[in-house]
Protein backbone atom coordinates (compact mmCIF):
# COMPACT_ATOMS: atom_id res chain seq x y z
CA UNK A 1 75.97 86.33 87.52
CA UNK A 2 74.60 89.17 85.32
CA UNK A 3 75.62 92.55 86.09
CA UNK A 4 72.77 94.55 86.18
CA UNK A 5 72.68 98.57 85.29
CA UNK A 6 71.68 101.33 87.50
CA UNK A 7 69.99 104.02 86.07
CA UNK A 8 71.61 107.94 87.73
CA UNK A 9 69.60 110.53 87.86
CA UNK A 10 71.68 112.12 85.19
CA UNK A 11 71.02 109.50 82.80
CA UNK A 12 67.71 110.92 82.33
CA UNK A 13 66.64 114.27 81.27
CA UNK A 14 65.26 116.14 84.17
CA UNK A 15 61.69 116.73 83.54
CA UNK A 16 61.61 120.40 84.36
CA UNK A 17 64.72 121.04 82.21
CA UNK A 18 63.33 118.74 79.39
CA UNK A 19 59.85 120.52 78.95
CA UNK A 20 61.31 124.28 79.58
CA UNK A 21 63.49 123.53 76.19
CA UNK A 22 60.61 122.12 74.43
CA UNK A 23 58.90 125.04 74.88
CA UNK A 24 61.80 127.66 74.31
CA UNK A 25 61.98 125.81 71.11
CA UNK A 26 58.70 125.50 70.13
CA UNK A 27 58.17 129.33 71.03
CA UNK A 28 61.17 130.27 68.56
CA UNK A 29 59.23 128.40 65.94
CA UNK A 30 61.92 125.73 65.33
CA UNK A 31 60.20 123.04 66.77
CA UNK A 32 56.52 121.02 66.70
CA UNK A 33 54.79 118.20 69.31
CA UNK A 34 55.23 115.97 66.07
CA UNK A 35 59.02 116.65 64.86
CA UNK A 36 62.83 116.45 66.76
CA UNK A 37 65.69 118.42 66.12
CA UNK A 38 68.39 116.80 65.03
CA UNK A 39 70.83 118.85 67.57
CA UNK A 40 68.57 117.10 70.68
CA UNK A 41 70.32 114.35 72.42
CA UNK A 42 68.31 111.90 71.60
CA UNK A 43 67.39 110.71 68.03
CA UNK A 44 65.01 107.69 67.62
CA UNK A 45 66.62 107.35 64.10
CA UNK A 46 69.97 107.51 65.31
CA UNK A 47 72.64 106.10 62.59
CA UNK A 48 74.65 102.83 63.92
CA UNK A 49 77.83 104.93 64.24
CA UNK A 50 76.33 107.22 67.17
CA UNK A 51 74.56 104.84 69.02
CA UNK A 52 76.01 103.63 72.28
CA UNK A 53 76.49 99.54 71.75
CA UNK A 54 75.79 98.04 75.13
CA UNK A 55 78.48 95.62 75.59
CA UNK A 56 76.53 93.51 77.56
CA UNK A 57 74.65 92.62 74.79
CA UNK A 58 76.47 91.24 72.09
CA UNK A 59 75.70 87.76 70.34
CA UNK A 60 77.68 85.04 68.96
CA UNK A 61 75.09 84.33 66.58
CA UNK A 62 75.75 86.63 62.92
CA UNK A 63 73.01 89.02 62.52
CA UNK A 64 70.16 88.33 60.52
CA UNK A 65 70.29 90.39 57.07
CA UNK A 66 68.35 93.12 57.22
CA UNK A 67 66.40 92.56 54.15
CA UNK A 68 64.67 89.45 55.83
CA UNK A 69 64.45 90.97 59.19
CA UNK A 70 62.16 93.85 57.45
CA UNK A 71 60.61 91.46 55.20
CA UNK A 72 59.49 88.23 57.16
CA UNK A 73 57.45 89.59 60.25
CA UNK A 74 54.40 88.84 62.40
CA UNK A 75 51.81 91.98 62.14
CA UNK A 76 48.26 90.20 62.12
CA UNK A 77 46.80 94.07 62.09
CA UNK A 78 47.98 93.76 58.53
CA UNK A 79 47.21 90.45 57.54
CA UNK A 80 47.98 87.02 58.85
CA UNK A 81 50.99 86.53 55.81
CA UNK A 82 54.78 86.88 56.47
CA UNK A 83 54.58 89.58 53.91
CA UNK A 84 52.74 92.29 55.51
CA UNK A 85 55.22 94.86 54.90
CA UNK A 86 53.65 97.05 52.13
CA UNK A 87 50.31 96.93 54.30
CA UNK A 88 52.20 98.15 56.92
CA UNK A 89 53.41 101.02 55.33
CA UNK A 90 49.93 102.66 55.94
CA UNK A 91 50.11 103.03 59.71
CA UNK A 92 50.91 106.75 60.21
CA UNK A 93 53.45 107.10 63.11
CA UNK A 94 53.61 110.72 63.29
CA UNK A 95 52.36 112.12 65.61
CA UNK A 96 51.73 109.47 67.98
CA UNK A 97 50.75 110.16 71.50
CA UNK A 98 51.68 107.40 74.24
CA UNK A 99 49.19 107.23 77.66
CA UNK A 100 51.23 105.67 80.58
CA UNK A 101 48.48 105.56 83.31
CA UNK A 102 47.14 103.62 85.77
CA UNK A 103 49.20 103.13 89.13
CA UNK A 104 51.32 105.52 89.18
CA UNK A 105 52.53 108.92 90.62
CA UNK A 106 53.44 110.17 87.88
CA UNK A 107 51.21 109.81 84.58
CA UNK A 108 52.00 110.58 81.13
CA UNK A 109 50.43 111.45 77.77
CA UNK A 110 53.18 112.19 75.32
CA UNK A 111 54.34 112.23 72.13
CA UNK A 112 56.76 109.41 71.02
CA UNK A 113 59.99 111.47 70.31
CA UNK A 114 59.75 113.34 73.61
CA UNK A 115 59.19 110.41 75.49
CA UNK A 116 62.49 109.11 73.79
CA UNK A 117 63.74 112.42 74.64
CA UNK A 118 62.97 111.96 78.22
CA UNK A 119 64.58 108.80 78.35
CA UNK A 120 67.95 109.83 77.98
CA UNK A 121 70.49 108.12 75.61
CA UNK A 122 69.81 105.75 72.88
CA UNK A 123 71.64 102.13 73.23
CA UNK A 124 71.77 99.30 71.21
CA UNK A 125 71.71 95.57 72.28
CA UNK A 126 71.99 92.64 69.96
CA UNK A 127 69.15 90.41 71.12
CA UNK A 128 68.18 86.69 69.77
CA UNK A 129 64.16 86.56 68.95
CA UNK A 130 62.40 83.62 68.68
CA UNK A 131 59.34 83.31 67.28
CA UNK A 132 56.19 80.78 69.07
CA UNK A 133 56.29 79.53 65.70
CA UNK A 134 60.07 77.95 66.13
CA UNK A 135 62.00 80.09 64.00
CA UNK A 136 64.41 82.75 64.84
CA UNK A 137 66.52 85.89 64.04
CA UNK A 138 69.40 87.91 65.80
CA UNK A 139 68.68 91.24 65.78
CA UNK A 140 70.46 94.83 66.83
CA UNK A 141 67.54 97.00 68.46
CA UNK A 142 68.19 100.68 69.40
CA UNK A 143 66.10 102.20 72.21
CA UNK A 144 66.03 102.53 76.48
CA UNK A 145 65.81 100.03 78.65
CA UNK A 146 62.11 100.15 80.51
CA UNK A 147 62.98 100.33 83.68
CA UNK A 148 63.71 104.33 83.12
CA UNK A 149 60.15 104.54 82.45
CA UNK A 150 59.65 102.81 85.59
CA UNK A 151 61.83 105.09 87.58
CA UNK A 152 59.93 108.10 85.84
CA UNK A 153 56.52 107.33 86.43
CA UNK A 154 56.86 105.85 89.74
CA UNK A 155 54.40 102.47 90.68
CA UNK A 156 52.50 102.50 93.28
CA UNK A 157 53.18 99.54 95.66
CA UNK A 158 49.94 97.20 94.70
CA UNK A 159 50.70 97.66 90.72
CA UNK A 160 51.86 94.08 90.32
CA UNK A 161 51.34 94.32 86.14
CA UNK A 162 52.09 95.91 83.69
CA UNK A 163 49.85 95.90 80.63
CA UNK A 164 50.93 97.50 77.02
CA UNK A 165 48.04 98.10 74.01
CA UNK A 166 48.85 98.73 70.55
CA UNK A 167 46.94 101.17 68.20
CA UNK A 168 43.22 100.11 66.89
CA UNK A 169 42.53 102.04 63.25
CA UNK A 170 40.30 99.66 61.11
CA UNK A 171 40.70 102.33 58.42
CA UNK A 172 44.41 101.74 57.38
CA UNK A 173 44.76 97.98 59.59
CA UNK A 174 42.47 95.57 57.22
CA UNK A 175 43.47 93.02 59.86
CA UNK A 176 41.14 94.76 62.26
CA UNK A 177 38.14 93.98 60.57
CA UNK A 178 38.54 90.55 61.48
CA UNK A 179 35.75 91.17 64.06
CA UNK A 180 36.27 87.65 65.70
CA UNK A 181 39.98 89.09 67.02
CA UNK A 182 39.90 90.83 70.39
CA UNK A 183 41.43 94.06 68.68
CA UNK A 184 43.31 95.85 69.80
CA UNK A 185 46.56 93.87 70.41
CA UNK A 186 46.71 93.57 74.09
CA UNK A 187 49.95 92.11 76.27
CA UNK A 188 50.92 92.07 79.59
CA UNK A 189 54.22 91.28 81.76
CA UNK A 190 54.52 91.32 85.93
CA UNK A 191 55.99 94.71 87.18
CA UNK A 192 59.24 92.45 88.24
CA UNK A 193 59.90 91.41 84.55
CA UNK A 194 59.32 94.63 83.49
CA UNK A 195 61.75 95.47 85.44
CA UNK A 196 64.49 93.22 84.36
CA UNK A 197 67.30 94.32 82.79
CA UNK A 198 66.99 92.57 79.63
CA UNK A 199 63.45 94.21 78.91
CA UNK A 200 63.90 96.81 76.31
CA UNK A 201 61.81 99.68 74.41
CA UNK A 202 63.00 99.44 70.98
CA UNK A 203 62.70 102.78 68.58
CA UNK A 204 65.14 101.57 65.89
CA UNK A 205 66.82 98.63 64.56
CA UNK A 206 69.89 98.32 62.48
CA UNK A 207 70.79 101.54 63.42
CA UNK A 208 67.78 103.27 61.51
CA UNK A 209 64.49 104.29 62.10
CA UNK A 210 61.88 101.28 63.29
CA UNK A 211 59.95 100.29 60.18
CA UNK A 212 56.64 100.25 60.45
CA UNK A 213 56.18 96.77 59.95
CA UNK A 214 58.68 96.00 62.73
CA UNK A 215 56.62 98.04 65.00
CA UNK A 216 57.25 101.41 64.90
CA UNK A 217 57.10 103.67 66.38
CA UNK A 218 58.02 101.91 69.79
CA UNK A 219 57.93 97.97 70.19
CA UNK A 220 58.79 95.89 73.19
CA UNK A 221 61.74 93.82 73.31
CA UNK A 222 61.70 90.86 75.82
CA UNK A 223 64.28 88.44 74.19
CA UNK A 224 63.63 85.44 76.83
CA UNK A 225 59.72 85.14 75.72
CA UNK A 226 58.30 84.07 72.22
CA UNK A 227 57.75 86.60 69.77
CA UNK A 228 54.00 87.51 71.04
CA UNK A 229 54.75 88.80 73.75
CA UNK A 230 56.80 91.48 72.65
CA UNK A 231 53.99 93.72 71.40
CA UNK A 232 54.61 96.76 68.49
CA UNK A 233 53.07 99.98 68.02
CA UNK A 234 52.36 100.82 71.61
CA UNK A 235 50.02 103.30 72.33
CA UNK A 236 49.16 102.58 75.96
CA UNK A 237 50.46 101.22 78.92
CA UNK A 238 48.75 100.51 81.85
CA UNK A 239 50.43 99.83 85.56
CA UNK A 240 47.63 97.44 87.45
CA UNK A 241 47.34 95.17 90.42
CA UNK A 242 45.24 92.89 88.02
CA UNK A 243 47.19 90.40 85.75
CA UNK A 244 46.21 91.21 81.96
CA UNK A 245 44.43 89.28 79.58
CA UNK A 246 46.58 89.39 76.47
CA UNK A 247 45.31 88.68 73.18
CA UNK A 248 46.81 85.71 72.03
CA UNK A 249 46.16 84.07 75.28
CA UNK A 250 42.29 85.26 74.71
CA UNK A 251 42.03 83.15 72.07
CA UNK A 252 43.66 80.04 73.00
CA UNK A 253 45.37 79.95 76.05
CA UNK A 254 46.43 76.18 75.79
CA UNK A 255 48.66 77.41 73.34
CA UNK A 256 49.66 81.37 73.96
CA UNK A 257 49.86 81.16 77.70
CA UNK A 258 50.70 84.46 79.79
CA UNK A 259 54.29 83.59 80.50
CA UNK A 260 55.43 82.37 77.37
CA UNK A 261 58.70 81.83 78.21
CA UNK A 262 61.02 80.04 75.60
CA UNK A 263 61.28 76.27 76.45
CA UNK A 264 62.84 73.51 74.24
CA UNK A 265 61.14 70.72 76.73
CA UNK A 266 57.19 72.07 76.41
CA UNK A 267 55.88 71.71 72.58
CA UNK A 268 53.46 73.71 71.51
CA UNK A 269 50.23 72.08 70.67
CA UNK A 270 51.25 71.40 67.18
CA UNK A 271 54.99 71.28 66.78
CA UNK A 272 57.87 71.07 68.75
CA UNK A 273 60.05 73.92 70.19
CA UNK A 274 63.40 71.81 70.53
CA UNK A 275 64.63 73.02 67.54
CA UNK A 276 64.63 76.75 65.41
CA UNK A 277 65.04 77.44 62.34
CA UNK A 278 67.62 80.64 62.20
CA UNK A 279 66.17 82.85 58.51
CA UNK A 280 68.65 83.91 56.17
CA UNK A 281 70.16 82.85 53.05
CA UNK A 282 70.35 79.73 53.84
CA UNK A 283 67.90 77.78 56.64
CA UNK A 284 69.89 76.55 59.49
CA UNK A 285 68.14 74.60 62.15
CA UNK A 286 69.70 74.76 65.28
CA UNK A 287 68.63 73.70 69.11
CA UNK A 288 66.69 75.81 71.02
CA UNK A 289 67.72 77.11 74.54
CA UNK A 290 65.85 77.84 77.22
CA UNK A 291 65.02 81.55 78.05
CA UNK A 292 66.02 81.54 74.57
CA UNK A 293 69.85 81.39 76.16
CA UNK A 294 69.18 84.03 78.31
CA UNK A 295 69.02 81.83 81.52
CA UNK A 296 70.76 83.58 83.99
CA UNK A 297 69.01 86.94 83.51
CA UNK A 298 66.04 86.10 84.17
CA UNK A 299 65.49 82.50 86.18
CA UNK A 300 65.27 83.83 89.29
CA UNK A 301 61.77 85.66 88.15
CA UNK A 302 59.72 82.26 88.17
CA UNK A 303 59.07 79.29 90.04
CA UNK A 304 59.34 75.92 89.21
CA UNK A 305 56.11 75.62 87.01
CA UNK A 306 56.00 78.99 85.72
CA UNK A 307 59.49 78.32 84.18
CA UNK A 308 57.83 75.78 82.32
CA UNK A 309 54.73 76.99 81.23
CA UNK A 310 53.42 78.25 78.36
């Protein structure tokens, strides 16, 4: 069995305390809404070398370079290519203001780095992804786990979803004038997967700041679901008692289905998902596992034919 993590109270910067130094420091003129100070606790482009590496995370699997991993992405506001990465670099991440809203006590409209401030310490986990498209990477995200957003903002007891949108700007995405794409990029989880241990707010990766292209400035992680599902650039996310209609799923939902849950024994409509193919130097093609191998943390969420659904 997994050992799942408890979040103390003093893993998480009292709200009170957290807002009265903001504004000492913003007072004194040595701070803005859109910049953090390097002596905070919490730096979303933390170096490898301070990060705390959760232990619980490791992977037998060698990490994907970096240079691919920053390189080869998914980012259809940018283009439908692998190589979206110099379009990417147009997306202006600071400031960015985050809404948290819907059903909950406690509501939010915040900048980025003081919601990463209010989260408490940065961790890294080495997670596998695995892309809908049957390839794969292993990859060493830094960020908080979400269920100390959870535990900030407080559901009420009928939110049963939680649903995450990314950023719409036609005027620096040239993806988003694709006008027959439901823009922007919607997805959406159940509040009990959101609350599992594995799923993960990432703010960095190899130990530096998230590129842009990669999703910056905060991504979802959920390392047990294809790649979709892990939405970047969040700028809203919504606690509801309705189950979201996610963009992918929009679109074709015989293929992108709302659980999306990695399975080597469903194919997609037009290959096969029993295999990956692992990028790097060389292309190794290895089985794939299901939950992506991360079985035991997460089979208890589903029954019998949502475990095997797209």
């Amino acid at each position: 069995m997994y050992k799942k993590f408890i979040h103390k109270d003093n893993k998480i910067t009292p709200p009170n305390i957290f807002f009265e130094r903001r504004n000492l420091l913003k007072s004194l003129g040595l701070i803005s809404s859109s910049f953090l100070l390097p002596s905070l606790k919490i730096s979303a482009f933390a170096e490898t070398s301070s990060l705390s590496k959760n232990q619980e995370f490791l992977n037998k699997r060698p990490l994907t370079k970096e240079k691919y991993a920053t390189t080869y992405n998914n980012f259809y506001e940018f283009g439908s290519s692998k190589n979206i990465w110099r379009a990417a670099q147009k997306l202006k991440t600071n400031p960015w203001v985050i809404s948290v809203n819907g059903m909950v006590e406690k509501p939010l409209e915040i900048d980025v780095l003081d919601l990463i401030d209010l989260m408490g310490q940065i961790e890294e986990r080495v997670y596998r992804h695995r892309c809908v498209e049957a390839w794969a990477m292993t990859l060493p995200w830094s960020g908080f786990e979400f269920s100390k957003l959870i535990d900030y903002v407080k559901p009420l007891n009928n939110a049963k979803y939680v649903k995450f949108e990314t950023f719409l700007d036609l005027k620096v995405a040239r993806g988003q004038k694709q006008k027959w794409y439901p823009w922007p990029y919607t997805e959406g989880i159940t509040i009990e997967e959101a609350s599992n241990v594995l799923t993960f707010m990432a703010t960095g990766i190899y130990g530096k700041k998230l590129p842009k292209q990669n999703g910056a400035p905060l991504r979802l992680v959920l390392p047990w679901k294809y790649g979709f599902k892990s939405i970047k650039s969040i700028k809203k996310i919504t606690f509801t008692d309705k189950i979201p209609l996610s963009f992918w799923e929009s679109l074709q939902p015989t293929e992108y289905g709302f659980w999306a849950n990695v399975n080597p024994k469903i194919p997609h409509a037009r290959w096969s998902q029993e295999t990956e193919k692992l990028i790097g130097d060389e292309i190794k093609v290895v089985p794939t596992q299901l939950f992506n191998g991360y079985e035991k943390y997460v089979e208890h969420l589903y029954t019998k034919d949502q475990k095997y659904y797209y």
